[in-house]
C-alpha atoms as a PDB file:
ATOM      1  CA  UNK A   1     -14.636 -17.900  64.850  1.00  0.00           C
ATOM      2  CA  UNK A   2     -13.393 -21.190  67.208  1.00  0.00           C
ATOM      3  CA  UNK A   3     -10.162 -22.083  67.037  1.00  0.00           C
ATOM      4  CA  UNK A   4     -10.568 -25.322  65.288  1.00  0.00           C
ATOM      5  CA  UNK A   5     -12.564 -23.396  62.285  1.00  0.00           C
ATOM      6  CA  UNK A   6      -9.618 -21.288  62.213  1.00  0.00           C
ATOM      7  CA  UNK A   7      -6.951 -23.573  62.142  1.00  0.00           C
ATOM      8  CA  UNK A   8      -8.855 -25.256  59.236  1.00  0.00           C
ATOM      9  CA  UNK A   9      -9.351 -22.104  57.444  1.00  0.00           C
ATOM     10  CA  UNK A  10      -5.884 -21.149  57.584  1.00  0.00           C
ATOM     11  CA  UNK A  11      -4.947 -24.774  56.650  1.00  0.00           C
ATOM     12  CA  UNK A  12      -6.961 -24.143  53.845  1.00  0.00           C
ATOM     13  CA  UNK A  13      -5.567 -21.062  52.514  1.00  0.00           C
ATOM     14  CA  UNK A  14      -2.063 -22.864  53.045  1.00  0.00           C
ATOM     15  CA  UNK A  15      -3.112 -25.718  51.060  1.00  0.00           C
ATOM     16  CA  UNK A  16      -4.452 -23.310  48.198  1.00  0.00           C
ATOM     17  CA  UNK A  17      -1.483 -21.305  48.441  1.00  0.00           C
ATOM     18  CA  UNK A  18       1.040 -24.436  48.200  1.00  0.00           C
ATOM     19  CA  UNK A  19      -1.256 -26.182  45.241  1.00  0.00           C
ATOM     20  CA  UNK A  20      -1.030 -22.696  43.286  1.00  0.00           C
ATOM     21  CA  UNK A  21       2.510 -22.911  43.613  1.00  0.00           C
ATOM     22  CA  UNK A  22       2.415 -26.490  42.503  1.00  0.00           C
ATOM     23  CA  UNK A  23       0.710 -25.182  39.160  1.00  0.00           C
ATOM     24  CA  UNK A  24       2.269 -22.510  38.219  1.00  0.00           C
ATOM     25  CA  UNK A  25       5.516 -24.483  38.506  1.00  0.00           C
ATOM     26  CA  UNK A  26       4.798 -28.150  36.827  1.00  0.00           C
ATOM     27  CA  UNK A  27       0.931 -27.926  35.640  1.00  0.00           C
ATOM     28  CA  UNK A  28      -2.130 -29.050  37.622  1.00  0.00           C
ATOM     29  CA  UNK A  29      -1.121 -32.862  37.263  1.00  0.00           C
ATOM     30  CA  UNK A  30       1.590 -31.825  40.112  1.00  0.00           C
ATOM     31  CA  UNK A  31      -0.908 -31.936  42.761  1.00  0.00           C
ATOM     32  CA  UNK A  32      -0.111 -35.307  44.814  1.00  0.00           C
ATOM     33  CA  UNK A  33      -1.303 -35.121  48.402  1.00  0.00           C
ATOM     34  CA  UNK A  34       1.996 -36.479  49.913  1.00  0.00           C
ATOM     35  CA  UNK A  35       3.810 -33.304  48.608  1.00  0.00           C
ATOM     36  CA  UNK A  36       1.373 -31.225  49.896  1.00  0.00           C
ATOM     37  CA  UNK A  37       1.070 -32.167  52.924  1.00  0.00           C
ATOM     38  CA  UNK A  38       5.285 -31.997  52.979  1.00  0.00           C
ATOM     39  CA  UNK A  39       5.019 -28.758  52.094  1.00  0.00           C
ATOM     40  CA  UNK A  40       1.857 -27.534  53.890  1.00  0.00           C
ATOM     41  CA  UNK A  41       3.400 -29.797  57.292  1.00  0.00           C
ATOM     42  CA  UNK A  42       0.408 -31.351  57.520  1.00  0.00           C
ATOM     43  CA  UNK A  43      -0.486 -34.742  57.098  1.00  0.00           C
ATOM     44  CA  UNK A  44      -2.118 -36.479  53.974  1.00  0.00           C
ATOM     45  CA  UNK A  45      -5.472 -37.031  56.231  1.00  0.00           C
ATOM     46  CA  UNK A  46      -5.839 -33.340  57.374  1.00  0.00           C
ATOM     47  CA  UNK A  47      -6.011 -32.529  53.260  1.00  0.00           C
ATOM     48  CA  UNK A  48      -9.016 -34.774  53.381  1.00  0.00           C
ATOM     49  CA  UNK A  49     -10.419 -33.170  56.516  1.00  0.00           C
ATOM     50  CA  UNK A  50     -10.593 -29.992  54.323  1.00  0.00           C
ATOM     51  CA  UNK A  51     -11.329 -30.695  50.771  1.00  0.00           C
ATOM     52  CA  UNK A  52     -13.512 -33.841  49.791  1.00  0.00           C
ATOM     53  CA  UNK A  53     -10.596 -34.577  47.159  1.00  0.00           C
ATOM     54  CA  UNK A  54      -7.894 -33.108  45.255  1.00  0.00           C
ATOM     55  CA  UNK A  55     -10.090 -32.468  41.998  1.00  0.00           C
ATOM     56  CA  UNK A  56     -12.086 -30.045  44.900  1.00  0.00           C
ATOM     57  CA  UNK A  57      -8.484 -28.195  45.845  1.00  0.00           C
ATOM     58  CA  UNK A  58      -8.027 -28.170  42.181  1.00  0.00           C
ATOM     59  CA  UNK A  59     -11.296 -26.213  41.901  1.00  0.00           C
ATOM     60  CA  UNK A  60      -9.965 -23.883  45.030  1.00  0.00           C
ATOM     61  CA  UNK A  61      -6.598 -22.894  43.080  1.00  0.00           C
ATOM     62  CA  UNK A  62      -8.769 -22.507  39.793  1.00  0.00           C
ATOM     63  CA  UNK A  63     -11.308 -19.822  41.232  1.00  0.00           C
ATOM     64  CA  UNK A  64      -8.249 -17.800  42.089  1.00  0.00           C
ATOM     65  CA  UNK A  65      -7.345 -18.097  38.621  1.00  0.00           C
ATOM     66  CA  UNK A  66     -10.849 -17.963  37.178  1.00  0.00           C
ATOM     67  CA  UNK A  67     -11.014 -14.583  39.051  1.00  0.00           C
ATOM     68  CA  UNK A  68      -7.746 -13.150  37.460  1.00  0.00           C
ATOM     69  CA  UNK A  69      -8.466 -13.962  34.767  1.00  0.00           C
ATOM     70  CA  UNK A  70     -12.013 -11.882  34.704  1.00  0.00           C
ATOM     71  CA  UNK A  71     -10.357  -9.278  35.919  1.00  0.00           C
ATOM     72  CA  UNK A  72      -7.463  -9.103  32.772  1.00  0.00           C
ATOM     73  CA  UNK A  73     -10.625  -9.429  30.329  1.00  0.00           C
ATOM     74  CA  UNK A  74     -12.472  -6.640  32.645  1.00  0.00           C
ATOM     75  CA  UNK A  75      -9.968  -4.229  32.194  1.00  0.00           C
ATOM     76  CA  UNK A  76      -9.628  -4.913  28.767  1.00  0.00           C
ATOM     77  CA  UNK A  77     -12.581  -3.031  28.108  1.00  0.00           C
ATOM     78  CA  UNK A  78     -12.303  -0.421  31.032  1.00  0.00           C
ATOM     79  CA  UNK A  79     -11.582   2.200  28.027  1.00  0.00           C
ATOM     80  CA  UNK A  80     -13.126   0.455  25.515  1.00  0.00           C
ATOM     81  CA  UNK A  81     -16.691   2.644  25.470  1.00  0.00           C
ATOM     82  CA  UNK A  82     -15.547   5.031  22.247  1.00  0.00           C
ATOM     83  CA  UNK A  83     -14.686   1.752  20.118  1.00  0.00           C
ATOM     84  CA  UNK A  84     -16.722  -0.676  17.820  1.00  0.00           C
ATOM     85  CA  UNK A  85     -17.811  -4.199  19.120  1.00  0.00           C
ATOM     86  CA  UNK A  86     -15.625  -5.875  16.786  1.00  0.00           C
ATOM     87  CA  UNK A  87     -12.508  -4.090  18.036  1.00  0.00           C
ATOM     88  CA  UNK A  88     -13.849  -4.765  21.735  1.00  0.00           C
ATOM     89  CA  UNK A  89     -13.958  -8.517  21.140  1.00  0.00           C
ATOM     90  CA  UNK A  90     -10.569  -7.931  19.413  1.00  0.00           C
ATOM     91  CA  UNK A  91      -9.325  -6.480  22.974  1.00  0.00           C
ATOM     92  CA  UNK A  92     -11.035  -9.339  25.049  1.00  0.00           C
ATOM     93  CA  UNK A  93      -9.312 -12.067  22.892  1.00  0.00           C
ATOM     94  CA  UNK A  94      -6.112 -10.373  23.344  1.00  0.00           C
ATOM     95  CA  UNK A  95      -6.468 -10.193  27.311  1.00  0.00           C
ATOM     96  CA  UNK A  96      -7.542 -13.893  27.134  1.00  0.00           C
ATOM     97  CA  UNK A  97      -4.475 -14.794  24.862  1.00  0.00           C
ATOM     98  CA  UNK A  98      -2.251 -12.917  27.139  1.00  0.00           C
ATOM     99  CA  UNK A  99      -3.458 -14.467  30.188  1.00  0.00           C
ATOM    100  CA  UNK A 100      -2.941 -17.521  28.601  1.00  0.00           C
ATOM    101  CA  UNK A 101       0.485 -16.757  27.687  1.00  0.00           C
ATOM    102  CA  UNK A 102       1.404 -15.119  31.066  1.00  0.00           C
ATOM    103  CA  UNK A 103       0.053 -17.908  32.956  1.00  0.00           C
ATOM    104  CA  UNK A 104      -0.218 -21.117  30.800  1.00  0.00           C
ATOM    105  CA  UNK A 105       0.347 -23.834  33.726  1.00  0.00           C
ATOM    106  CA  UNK A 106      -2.802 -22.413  35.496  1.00  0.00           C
ATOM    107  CA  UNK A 107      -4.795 -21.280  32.138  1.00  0.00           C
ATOM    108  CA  UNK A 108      -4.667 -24.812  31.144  1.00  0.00           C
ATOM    109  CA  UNK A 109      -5.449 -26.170  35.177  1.00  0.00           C
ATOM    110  CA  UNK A 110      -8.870 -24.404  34.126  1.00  0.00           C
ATOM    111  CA  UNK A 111      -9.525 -26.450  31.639  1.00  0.00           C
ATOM    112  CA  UNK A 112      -7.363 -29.938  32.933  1.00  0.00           C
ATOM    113  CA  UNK A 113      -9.567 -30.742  35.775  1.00  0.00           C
ATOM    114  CA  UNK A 114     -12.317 -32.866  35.459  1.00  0.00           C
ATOM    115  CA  UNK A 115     -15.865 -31.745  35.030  1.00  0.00           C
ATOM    116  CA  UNK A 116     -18.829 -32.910  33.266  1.00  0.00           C
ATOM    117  CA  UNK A 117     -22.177 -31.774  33.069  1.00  0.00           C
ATOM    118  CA  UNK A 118     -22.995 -34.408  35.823  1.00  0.00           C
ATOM    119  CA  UNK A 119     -20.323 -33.252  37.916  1.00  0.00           C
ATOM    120  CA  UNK A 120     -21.174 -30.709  41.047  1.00  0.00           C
ATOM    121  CA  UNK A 121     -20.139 -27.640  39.434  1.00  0.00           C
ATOM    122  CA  UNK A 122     -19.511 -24.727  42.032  1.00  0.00           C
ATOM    123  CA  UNK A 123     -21.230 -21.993  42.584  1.00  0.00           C
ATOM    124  CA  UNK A 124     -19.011 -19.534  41.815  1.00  0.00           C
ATOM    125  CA  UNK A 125     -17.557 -21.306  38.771  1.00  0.00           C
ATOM    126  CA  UNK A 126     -20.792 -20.569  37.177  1.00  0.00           C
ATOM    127  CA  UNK A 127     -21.031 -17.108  38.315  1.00  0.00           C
ATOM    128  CA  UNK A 128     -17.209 -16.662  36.732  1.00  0.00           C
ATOM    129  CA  UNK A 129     -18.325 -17.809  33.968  1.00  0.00           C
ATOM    130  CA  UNK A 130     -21.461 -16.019  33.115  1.00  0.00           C
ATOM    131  CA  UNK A 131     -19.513 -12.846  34.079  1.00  0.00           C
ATOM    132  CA  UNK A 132     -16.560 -13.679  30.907  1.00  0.00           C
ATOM    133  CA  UNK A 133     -19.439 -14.621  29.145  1.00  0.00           C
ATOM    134  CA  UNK A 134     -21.463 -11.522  29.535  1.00  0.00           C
ATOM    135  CA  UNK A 135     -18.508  -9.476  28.481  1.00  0.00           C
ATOM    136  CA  UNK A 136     -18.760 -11.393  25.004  1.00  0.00           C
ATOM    137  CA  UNK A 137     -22.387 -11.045  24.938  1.00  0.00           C
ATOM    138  CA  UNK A 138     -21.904  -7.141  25.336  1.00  0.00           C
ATOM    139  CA  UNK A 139     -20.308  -6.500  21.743  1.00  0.00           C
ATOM    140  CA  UNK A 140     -22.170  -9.079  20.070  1.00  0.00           C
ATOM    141  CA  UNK A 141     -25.352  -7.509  21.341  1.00  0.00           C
ATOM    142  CA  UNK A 142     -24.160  -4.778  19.597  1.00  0.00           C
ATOM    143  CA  UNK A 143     -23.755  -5.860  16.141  1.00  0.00           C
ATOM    144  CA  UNK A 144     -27.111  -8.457  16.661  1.00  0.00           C
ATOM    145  CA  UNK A 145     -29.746  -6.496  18.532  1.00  0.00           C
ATOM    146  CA  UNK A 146     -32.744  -8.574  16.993  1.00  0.00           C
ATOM    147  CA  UNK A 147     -31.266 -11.888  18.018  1.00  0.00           C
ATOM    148  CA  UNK A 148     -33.282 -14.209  20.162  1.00  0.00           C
ATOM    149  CA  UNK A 149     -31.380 -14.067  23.556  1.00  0.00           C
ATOM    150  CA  UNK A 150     -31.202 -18.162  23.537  1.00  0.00           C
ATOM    151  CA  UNK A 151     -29.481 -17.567  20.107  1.00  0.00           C
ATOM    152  CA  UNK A 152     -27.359 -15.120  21.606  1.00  0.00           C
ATOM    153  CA  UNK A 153     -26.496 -17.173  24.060  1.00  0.00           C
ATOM    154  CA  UNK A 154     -25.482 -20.173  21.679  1.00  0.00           C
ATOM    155  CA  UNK A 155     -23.158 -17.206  19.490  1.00  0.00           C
ATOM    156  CA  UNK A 156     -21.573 -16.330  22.698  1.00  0.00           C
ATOM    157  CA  UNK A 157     -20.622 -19.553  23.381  1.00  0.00           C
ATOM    158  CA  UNK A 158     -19.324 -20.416  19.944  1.00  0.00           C
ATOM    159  CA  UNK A 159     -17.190 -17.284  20.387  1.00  0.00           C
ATOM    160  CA  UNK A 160     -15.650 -18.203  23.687  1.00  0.00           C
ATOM    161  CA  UNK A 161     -14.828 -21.690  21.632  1.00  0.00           C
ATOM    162  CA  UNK A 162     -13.467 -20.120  18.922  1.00  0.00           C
ATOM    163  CA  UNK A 163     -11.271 -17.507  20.540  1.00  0.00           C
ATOM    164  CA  UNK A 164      -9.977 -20.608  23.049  1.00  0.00           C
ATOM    165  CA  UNK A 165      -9.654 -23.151  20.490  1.00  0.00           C
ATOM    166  CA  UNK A 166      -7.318 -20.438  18.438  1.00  0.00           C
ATOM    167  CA  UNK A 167      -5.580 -19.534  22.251  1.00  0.00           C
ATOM    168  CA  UNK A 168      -4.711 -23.325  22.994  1.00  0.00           C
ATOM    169  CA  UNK A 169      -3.405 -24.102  19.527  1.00  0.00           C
ATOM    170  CA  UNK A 170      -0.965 -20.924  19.351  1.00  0.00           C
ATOM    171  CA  UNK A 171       0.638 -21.588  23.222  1.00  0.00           C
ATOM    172  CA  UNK A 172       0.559 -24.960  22.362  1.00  0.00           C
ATOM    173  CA  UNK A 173       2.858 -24.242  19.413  1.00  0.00           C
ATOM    174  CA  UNK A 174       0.399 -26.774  17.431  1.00  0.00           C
ATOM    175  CA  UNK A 175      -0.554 -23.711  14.686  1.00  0.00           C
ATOM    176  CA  UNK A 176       2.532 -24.703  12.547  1.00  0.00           C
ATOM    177  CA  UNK A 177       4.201 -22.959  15.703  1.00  0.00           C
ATOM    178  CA  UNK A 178       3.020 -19.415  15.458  1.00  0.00           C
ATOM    179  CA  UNK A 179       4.492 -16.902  17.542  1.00  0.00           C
ATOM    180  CA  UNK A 180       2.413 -14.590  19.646  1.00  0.00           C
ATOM    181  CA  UNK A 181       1.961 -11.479  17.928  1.00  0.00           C
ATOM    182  CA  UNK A 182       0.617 -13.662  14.721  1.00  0.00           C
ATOM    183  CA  UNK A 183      -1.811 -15.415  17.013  1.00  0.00           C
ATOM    184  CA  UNK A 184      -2.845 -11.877  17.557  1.00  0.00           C
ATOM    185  CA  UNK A 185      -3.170 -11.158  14.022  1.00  0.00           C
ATOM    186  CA  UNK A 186      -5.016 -14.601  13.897  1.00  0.00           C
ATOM    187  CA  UNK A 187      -7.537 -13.312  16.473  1.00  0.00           C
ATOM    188  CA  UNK A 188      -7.970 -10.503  14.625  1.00  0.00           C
ATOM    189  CA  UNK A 189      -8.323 -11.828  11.532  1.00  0.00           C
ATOM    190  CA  UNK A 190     -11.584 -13.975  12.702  1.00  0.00           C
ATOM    191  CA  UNK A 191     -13.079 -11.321  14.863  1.00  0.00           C
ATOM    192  CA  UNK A 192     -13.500  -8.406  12.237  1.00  0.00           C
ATOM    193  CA  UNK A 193     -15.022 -10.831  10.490  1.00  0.00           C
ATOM    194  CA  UNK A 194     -18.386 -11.212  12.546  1.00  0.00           C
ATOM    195  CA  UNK A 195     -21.419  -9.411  12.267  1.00  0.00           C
ATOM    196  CA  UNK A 196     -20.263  -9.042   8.059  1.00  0.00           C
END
């Protein structure tokens, strides 16, 4: 590797590593190239040099995230062989709530940056997300072997949604300002009642 490509790659992993910081103390809105370039002592141009815009750090600091986050839903099931699919969804959602709750200024950077289906979606975004998405599909296989895999698809989806939807509303303090363990009981509540 030259020394240029170097210097960029560990300017970079400094400007990852100062965004992150960024989020996890005041939210993905922090990110302002002046105060990382302070605090990467760089200037404002070299961020430009590396990433075509902030939305594209943004995207850097989320894989990171993305990736943890896989990992907390991963091991969520590590054990989870002996049990029925309903209970292994139940796990998954509690993971993803605890991730959530663990982490909310990055859980919600996933989710703040803009992206549309027009948008130039990385690589490895996708591949994040079919890998969350496959451990849904996994249980819900289970309890719908006949269904059309398109259909199966669409339900894992919809319980992604769901389980989010339920996530953001109790962190958010917007479900008449549940605590945790009731969000829990919330999640549970919903899952047992697929496949009935």
């Amino acid at each position: 590797m030259g020394k240029v490509r170097e210097r960029k790659e560990k300017l970079r992993e400094k400007l990852i590593d100062v965004g992150e910081d960024l989020v996890i103390s005041n939210g993905a809105r922090s990110i302002k190239a002046r105060d990382l370039a302070g605090a990467a002592g760089c200037s404002v141009g070299a961020i430009y040099n590396i990433f075509d815009d902030l939305n594209d750090l943004a995207m850097a600091i989320n894989m990171r995230t993305f990736a943890n986050l896989g990992k907390a839903v991963a091991a969520s099931q590590e054990h989870a062989d002996h049990i029925g699919p309903n209970d292994r969804m139940i796990l998954m959602a509690k993971a993803y709530l605890n991730f959530a709750a663990s982490h909310p200024n990055q859980w919600r950077a996933l989710f703040d940056i803009e992206m549309s289906v027009d948008s130039r979606v990385p690589e490895w975004y996708l591949e994040e997300l079919a890998r969350l998405f496959s451990y849904i599909a996994t249980p819900l296989r289970m309890l719908f072997p006949d269904m059309k895999t398109e259909d199966l698809d669409l339900m894992t989806r919809a319980m992604f949604s769901s389980v989010h939807g339920i996530v953001l509303l109790g962190i958010e303090k917007r479900i008449s300002a549940v605590p945790l363990a009731k969000v829990e009981i919330m999640l549970e509540q919903v899952l047992n009642q697929i496949g009935k």
